[in-house]
N, C-alpha and C. Protein backbone atom coordinates (compact mmCIF):
# COMPACT_ATOMS: atom_id res chain seq x y z
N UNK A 1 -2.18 22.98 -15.99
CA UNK A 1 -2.67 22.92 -14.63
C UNK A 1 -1.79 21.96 -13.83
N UNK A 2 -1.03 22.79 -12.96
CA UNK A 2 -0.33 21.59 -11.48
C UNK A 2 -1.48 20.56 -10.80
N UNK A 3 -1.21 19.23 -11.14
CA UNK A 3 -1.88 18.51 -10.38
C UNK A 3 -1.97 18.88 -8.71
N UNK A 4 -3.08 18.57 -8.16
CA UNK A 4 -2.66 18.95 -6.45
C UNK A 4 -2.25 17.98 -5.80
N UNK A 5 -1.64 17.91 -4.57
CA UNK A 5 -1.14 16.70 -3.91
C UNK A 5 -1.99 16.50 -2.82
N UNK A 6 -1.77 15.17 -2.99
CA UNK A 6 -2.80 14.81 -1.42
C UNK A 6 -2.02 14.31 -1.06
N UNK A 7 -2.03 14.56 0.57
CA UNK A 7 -1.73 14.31 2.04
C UNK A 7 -2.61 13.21 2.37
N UNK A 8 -2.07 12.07 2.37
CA UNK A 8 -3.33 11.06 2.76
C UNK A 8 -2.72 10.03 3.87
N UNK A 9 -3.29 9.90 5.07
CA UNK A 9 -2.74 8.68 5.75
C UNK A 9 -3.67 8.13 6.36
N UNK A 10 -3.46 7.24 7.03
CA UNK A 10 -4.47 5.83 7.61
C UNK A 10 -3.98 5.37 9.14
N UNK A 11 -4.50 4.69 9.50
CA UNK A 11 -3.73 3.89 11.30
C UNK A 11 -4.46 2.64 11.47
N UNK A 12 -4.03 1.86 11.26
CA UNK A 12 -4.42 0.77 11.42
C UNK A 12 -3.61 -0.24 12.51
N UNK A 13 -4.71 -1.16 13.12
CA UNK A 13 -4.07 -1.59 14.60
C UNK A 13 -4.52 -3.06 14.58
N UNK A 14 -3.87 -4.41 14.83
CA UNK A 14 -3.97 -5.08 14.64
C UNK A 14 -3.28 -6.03 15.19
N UNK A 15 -4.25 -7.39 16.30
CA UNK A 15 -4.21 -7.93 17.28
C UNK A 15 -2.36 -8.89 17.17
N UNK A 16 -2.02 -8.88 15.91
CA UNK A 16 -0.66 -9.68 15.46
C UNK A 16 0.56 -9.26 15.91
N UNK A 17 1.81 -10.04 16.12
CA UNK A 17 2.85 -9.48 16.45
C UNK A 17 3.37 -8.60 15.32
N UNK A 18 4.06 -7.60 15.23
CA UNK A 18 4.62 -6.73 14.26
C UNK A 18 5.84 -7.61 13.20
N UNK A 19 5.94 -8.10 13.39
CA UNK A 19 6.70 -9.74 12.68
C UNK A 19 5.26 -10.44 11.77
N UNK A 20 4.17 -10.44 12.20
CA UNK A 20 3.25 -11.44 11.38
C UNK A 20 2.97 -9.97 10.68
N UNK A 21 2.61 -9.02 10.88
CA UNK A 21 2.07 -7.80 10.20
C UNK A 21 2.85 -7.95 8.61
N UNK A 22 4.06 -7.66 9.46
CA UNK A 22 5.15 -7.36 8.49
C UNK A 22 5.55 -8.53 7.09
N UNK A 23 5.28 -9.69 7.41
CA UNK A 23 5.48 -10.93 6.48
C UNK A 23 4.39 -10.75 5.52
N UNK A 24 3.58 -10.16 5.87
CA UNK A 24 2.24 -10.08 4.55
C UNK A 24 2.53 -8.43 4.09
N UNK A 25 3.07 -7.27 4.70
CA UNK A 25 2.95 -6.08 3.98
C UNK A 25 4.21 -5.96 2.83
N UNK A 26 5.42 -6.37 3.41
CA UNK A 26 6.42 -7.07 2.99
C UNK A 26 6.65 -7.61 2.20
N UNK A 27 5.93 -8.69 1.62
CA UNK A 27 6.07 -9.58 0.77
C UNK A 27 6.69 -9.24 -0.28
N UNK A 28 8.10 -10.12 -0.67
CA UNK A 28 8.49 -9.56 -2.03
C UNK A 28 7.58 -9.84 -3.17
N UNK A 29 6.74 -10.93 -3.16
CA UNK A 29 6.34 -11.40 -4.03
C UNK A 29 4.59 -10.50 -4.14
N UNK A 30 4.47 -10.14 -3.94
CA UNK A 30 3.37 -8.91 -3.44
C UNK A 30 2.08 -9.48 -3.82
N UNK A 31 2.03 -10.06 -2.26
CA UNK A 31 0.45 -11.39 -2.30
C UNK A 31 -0.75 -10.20 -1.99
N UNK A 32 -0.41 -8.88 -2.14
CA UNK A 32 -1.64 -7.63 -1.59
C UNK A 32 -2.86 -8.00 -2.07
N UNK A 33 -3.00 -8.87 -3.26
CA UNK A 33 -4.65 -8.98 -3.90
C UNK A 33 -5.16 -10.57 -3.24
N UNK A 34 -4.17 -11.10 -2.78
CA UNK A 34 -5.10 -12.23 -2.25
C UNK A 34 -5.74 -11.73 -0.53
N UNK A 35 -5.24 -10.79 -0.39
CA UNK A 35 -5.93 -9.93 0.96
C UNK A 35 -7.04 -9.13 1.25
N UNK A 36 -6.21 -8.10 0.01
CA UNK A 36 -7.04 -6.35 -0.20
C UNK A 36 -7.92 -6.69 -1.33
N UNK A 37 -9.75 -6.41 -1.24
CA UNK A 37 -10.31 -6.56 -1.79
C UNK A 37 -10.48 -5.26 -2.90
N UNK A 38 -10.57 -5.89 -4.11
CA UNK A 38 -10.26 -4.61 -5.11
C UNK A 38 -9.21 -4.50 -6.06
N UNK A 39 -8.07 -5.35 -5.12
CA UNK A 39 -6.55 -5.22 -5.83
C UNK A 39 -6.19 -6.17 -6.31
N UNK A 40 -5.68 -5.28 -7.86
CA UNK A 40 -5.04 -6.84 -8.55
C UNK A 40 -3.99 -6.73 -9.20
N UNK A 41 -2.87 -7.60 -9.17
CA UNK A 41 -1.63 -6.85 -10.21
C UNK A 41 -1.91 -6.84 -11.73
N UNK A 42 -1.31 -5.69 -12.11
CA UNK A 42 -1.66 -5.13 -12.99
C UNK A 42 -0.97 -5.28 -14.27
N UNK A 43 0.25 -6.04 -13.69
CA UNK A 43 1.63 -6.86 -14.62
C UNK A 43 2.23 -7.73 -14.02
N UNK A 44 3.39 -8.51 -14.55
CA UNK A 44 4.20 -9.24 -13.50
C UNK A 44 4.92 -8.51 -12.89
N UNK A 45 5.38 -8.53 -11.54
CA UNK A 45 6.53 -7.69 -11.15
C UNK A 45 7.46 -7.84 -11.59
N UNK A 46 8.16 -6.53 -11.44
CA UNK A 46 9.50 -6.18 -12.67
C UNK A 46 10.86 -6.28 -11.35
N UNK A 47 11.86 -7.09 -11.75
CA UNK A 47 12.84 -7.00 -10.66
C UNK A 47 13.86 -7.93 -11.79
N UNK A 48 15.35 -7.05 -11.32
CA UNK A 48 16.14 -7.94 -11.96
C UNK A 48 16.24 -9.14 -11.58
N UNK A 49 16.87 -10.16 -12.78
CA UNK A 49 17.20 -11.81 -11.97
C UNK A 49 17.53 -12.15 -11.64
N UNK A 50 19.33 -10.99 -10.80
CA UNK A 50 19.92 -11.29 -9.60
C UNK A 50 19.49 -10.36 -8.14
N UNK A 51 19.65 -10.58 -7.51
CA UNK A 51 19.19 -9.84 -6.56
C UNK A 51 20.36 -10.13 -5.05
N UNK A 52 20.05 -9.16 -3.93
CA UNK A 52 20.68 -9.58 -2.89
C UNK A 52 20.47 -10.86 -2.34
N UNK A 53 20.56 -11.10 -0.77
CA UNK A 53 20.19 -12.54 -0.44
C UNK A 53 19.51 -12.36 0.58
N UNK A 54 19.05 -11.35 0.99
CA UNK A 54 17.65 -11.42 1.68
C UNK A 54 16.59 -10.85 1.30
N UNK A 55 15.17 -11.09 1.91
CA UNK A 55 14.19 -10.82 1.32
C UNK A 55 14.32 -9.19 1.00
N UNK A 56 14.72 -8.34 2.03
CA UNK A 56 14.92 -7.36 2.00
C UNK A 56 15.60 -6.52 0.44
N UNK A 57 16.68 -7.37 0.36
CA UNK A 57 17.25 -6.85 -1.20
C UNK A 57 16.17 -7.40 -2.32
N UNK A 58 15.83 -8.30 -2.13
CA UNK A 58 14.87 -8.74 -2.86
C UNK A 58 13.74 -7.76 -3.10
N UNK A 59 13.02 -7.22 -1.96
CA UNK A 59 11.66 -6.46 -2.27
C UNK A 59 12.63 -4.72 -2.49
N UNK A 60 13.11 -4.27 -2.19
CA UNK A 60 13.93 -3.32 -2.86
C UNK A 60 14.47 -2.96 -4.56
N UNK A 61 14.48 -4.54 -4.64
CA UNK A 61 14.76 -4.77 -6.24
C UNK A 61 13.61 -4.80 -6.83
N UNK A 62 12.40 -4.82 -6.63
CA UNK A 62 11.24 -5.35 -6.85
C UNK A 62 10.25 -4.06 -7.28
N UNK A 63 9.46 -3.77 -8.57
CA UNK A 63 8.23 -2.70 -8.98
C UNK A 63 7.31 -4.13 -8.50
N UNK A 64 6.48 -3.36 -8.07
CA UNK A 64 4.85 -4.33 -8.50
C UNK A 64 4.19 -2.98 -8.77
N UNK A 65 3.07 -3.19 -9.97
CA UNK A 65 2.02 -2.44 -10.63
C UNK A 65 0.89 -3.20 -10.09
N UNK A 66 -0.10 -1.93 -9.47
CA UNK A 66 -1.40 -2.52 -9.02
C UNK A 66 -2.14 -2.19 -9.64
N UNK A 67 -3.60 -2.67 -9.56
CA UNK A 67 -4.83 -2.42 -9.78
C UNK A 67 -5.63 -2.15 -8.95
N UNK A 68 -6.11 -0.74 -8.56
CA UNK A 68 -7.39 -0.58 -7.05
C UNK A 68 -8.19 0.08 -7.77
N UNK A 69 -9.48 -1.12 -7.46
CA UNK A 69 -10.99 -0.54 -7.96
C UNK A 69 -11.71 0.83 -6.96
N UNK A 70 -11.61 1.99 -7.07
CA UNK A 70 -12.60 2.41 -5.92
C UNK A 70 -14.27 2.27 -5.78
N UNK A 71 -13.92 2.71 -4.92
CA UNK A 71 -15.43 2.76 -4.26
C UNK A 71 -16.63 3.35 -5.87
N UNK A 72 -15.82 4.49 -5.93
CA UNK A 72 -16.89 5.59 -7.27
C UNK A 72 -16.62 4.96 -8.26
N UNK A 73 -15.88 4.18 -8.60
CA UNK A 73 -16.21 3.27 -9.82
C UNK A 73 -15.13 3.36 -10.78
N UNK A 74 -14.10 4.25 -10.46
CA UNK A 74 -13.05 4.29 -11.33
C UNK A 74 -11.61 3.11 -10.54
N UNK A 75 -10.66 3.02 -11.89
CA UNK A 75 -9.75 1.68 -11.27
C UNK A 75 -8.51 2.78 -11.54
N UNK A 76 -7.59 3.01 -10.61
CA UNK A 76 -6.17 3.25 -10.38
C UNK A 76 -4.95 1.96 -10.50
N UNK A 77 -4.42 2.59 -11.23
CA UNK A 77 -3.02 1.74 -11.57
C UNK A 77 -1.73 2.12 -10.72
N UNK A 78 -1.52 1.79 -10.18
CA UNK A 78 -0.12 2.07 -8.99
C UNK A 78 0.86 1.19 -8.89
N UNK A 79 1.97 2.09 -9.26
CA UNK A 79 3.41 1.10 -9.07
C UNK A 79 4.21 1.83 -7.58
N UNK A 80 4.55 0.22 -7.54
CA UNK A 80 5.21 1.13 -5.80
C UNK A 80 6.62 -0.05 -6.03
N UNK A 81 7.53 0.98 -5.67
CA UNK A 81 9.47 1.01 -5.86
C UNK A 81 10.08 1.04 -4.22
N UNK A 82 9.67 0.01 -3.97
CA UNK A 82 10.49 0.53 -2.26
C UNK A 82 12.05 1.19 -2.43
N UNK A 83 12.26 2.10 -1.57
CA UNK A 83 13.49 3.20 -1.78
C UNK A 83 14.37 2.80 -0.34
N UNK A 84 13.68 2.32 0.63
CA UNK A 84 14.26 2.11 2.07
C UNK A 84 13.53 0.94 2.84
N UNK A 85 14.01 -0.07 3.34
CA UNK A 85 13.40 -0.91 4.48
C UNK A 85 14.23 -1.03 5.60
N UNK A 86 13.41 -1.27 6.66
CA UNK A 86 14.43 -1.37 8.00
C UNK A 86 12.86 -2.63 8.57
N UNK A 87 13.51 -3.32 8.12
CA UNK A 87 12.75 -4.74 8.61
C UNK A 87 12.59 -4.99 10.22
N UNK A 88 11.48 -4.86 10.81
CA UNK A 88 10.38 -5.12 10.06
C UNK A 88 9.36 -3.96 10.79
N UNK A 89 9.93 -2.76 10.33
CA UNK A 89 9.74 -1.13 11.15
C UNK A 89 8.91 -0.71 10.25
N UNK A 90 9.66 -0.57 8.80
CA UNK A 90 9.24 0.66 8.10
C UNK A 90 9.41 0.37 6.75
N UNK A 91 8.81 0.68 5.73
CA UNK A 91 8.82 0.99 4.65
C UNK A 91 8.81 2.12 3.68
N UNK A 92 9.15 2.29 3.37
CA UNK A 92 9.56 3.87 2.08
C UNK A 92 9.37 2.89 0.33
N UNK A 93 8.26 3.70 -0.60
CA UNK A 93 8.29 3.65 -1.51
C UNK A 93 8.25 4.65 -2.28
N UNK A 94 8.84 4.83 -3.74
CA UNK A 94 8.24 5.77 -4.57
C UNK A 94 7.26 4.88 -5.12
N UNK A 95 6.05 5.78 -5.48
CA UNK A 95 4.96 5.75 -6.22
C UNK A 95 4.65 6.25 -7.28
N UNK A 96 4.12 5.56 -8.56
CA UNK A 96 4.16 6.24 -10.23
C UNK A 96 2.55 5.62 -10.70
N UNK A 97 2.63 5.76 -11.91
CA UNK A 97 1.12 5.82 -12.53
C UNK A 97 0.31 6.53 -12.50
N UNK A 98 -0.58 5.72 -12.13
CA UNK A 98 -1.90 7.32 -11.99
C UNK A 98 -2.17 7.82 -10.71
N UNK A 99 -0.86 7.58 -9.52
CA UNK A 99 -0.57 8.63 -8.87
C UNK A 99 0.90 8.85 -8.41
N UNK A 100 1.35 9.86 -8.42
CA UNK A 100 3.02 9.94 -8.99
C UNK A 100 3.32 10.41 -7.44
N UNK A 101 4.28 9.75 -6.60
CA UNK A 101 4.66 10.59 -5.49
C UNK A 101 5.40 9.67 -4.34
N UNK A 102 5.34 9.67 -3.14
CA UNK A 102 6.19 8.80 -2.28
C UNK A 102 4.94 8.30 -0.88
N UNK A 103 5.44 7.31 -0.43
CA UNK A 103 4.67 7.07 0.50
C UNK A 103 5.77 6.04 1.53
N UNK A 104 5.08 5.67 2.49
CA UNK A 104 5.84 5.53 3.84
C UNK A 104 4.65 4.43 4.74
N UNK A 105 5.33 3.41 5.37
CA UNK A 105 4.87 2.61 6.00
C UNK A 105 5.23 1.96 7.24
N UNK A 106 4.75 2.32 8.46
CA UNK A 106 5.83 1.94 9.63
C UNK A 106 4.89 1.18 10.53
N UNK A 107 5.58 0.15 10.90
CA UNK A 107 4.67 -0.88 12.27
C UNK A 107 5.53 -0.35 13.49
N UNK A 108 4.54 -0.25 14.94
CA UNK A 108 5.47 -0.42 16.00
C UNK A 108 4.15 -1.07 17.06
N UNK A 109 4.80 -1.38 18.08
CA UNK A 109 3.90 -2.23 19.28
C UNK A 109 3.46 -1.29 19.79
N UNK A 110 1.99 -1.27 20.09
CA UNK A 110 1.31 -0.39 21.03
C UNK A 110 1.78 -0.72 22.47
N UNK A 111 1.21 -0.18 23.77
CA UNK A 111 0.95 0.14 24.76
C UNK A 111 0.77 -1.62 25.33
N UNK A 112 -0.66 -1.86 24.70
CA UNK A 112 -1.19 -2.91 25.12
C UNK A 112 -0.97 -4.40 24.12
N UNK A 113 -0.31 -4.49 23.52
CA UNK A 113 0.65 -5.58 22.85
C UNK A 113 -0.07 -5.50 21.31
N UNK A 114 -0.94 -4.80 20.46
CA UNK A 114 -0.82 -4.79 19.56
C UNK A 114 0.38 -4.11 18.63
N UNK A 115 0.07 -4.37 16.89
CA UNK A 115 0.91 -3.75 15.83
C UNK A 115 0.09 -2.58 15.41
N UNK A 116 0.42 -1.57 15.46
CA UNK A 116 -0.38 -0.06 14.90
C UNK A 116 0.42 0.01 13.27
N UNK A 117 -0.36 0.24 12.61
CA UNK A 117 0.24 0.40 11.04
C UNK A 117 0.05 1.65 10.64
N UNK A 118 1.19 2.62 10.66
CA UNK A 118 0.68 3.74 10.15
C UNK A 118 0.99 3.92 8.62
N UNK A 119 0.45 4.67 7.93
CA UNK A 119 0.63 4.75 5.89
C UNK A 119 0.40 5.99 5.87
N UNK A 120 1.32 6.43 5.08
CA UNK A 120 1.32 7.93 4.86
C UNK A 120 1.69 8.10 3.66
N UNK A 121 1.27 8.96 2.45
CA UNK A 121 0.92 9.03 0.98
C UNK A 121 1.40 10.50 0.73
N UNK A 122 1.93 10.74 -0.04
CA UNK A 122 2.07 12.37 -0.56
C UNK A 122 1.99 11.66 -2.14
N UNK A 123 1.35 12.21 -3.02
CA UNK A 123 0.95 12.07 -4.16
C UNK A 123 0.21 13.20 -4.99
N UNK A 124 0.00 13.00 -6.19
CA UNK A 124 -0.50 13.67 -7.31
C UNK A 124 -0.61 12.78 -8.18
N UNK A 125 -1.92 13.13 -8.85
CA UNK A 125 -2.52 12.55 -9.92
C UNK A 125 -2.06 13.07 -10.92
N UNK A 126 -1.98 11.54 -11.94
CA UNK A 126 -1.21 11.98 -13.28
C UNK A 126 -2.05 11.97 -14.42
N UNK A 127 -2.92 11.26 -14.25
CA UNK A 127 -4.27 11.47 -15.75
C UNK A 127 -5.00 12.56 -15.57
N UNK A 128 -5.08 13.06 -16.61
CA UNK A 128 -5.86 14.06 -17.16
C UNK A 128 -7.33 14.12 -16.09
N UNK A 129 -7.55 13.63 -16.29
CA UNK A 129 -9.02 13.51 -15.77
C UNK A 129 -9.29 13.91 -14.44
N UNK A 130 -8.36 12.85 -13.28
CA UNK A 130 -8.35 13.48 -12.06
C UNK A 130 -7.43 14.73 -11.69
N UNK A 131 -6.37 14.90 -12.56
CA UNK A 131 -6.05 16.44 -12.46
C UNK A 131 -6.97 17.55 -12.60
N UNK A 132 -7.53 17.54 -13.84
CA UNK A 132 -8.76 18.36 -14.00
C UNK A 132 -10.13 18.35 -12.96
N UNK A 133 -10.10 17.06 -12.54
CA UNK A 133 -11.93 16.92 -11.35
C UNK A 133 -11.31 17.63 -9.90
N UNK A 134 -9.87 17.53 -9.88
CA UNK A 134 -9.53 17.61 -8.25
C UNK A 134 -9.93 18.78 -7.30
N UNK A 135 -9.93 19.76 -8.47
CA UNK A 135 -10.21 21.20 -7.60
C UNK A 135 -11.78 21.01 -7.27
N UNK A 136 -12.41 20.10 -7.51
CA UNK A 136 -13.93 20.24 -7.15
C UNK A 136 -14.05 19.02 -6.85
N UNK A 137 -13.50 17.70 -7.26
CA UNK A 137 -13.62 16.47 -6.48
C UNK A 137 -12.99 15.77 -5.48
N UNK A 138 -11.85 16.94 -4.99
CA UNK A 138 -10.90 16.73 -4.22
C UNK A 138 -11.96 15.81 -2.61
N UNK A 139 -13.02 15.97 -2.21
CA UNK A 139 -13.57 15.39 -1.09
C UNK A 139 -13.99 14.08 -1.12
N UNK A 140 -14.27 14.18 -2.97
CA UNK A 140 -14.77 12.72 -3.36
C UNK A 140 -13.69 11.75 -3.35
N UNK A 141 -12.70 12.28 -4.02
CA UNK A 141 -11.43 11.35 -4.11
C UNK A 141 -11.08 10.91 -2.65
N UNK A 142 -10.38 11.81 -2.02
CA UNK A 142 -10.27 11.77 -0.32
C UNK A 142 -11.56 10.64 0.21
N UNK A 143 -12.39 10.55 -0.09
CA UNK A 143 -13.51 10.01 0.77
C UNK A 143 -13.29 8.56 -0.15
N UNK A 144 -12.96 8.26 -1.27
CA UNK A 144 -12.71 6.84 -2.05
C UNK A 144 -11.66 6.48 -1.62
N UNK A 145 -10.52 7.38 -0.96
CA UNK A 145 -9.33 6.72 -0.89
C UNK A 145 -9.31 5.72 0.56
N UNK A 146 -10.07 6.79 1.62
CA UNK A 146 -10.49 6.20 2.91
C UNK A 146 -11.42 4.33 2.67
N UNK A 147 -12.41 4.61 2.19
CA UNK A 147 -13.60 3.63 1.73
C UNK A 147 -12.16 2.19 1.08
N UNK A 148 -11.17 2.43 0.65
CA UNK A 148 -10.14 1.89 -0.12
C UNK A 148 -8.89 1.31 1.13
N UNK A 149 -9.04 2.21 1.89
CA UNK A 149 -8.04 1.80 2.40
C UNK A 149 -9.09 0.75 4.05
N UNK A 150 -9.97 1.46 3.86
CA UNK A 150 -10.45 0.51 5.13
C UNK A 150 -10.80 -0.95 4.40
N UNK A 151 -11.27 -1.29 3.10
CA UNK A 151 -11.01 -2.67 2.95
C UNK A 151 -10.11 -2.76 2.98
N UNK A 152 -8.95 -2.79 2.86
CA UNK A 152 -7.60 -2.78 2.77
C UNK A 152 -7.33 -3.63 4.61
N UNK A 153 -7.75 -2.55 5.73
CA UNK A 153 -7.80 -2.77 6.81
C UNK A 153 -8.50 -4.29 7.46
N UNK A 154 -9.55 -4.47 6.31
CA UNK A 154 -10.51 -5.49 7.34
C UNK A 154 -9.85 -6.46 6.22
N UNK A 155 -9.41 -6.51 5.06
CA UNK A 155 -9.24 -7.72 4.02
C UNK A 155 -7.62 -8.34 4.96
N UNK A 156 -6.54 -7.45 5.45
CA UNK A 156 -5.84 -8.24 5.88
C UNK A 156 -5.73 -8.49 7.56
N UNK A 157 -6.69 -7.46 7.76
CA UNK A 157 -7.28 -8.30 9.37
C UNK A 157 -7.58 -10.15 9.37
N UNK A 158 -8.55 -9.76 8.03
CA UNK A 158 -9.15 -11.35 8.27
C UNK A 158 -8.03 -12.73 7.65
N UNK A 159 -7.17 -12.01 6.67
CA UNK A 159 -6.00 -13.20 6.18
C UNK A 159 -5.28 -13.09 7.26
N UNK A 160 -4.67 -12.31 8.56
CA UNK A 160 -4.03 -12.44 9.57
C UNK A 160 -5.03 -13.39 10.30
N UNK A 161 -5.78 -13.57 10.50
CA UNK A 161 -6.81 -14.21 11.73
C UNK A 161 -6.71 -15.49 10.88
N UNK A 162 -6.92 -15.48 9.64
CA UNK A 162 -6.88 -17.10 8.90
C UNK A 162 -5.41 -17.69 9.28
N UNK A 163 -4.48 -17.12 8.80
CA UNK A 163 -3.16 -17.62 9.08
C UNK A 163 -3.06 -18.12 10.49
N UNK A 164 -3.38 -17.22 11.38
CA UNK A 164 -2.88 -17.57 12.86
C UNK A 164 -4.25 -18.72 13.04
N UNK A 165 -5.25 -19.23 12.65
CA UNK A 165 -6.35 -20.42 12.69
C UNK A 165 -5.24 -21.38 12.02
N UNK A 166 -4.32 -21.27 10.85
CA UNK A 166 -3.50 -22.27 11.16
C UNK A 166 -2.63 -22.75 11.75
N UNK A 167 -2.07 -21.85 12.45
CA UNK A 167 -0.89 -22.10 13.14
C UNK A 167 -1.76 -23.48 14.53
């Protein structure tokens, strides 16, 4: 059985300059679980021990393996390989584990001086399990991934609002 792919994206908008957005999505050192509630790394990140000399070569050189609990009670393992950055625009990763595929991440300034975050996912599931549930749980999954990504939304809303309380 061909796993199916999901088409999954998000928009997220957020009162910060696209520079503060970007220093936390960015991160080579991939601080995502002290933000996103749910997520935890899942290993150390894997990156050779030389690298370029900006952060940029740095997070390029860089796997991090995650951990996201969903909503329905099952935990996904995700490694994400950035393939392209254009600091501090866009992001391109491949994606592996228990969902195999590419995804895409771009900030730009709205209208009215916010950062809009758009995420866009093309994927397939690689365990057995959700290959087999998809043709009939395909709404459930879709509806955990949303529930997943909006903490995602409010967990680094509120570490942006903490940071800028220090400034």
């Amino acid at each position: 059985m061909t796993p199916r792919l999901y088409d999954l994206s998000s928009s997220w908008t957020f009162p910060n300059t696209q520079q503060e957005v970007w220093d936390v999505i960015a991160d080579p050192d991939m601080a995502w679980p002290d933000w996103w509630p749910g997520c935890m790394l899942a290993k150390p990140l894997e990156r050779p021990t030389r690298t370029g000399p900006s952060d940029d070569d740095l997070l390029l050189a860089t796997t991090a393996t995650l951990n996201f609990k969903a909503s329905l009670g099952y935990t996904l393992s995700v490694s994400y390989h950035p393939t392209y950055v254009d600091s501090p625009k866009e992001i391109t990763f491949d994606a592996g584990g228990d969902l195999a595929g590419e995804g895409r991440v771009t900030l730009s300034a709205t209208k009215n001086g916010l950062t809009q975050m758009d995420i866009e996912w093309r994927v397939r599931p690689t365990s057995r399990w959700m290959t087999f549930l998809s043709p009939v749980a395909r709404p459930a999954f879709t509806y955990a991934h949303a529930v997943l990504m909006k903490r995602g939304e409010a967990g680094l809303r509120e570490y942006l609002a903490r940071q800028n309380d220090k400034s």
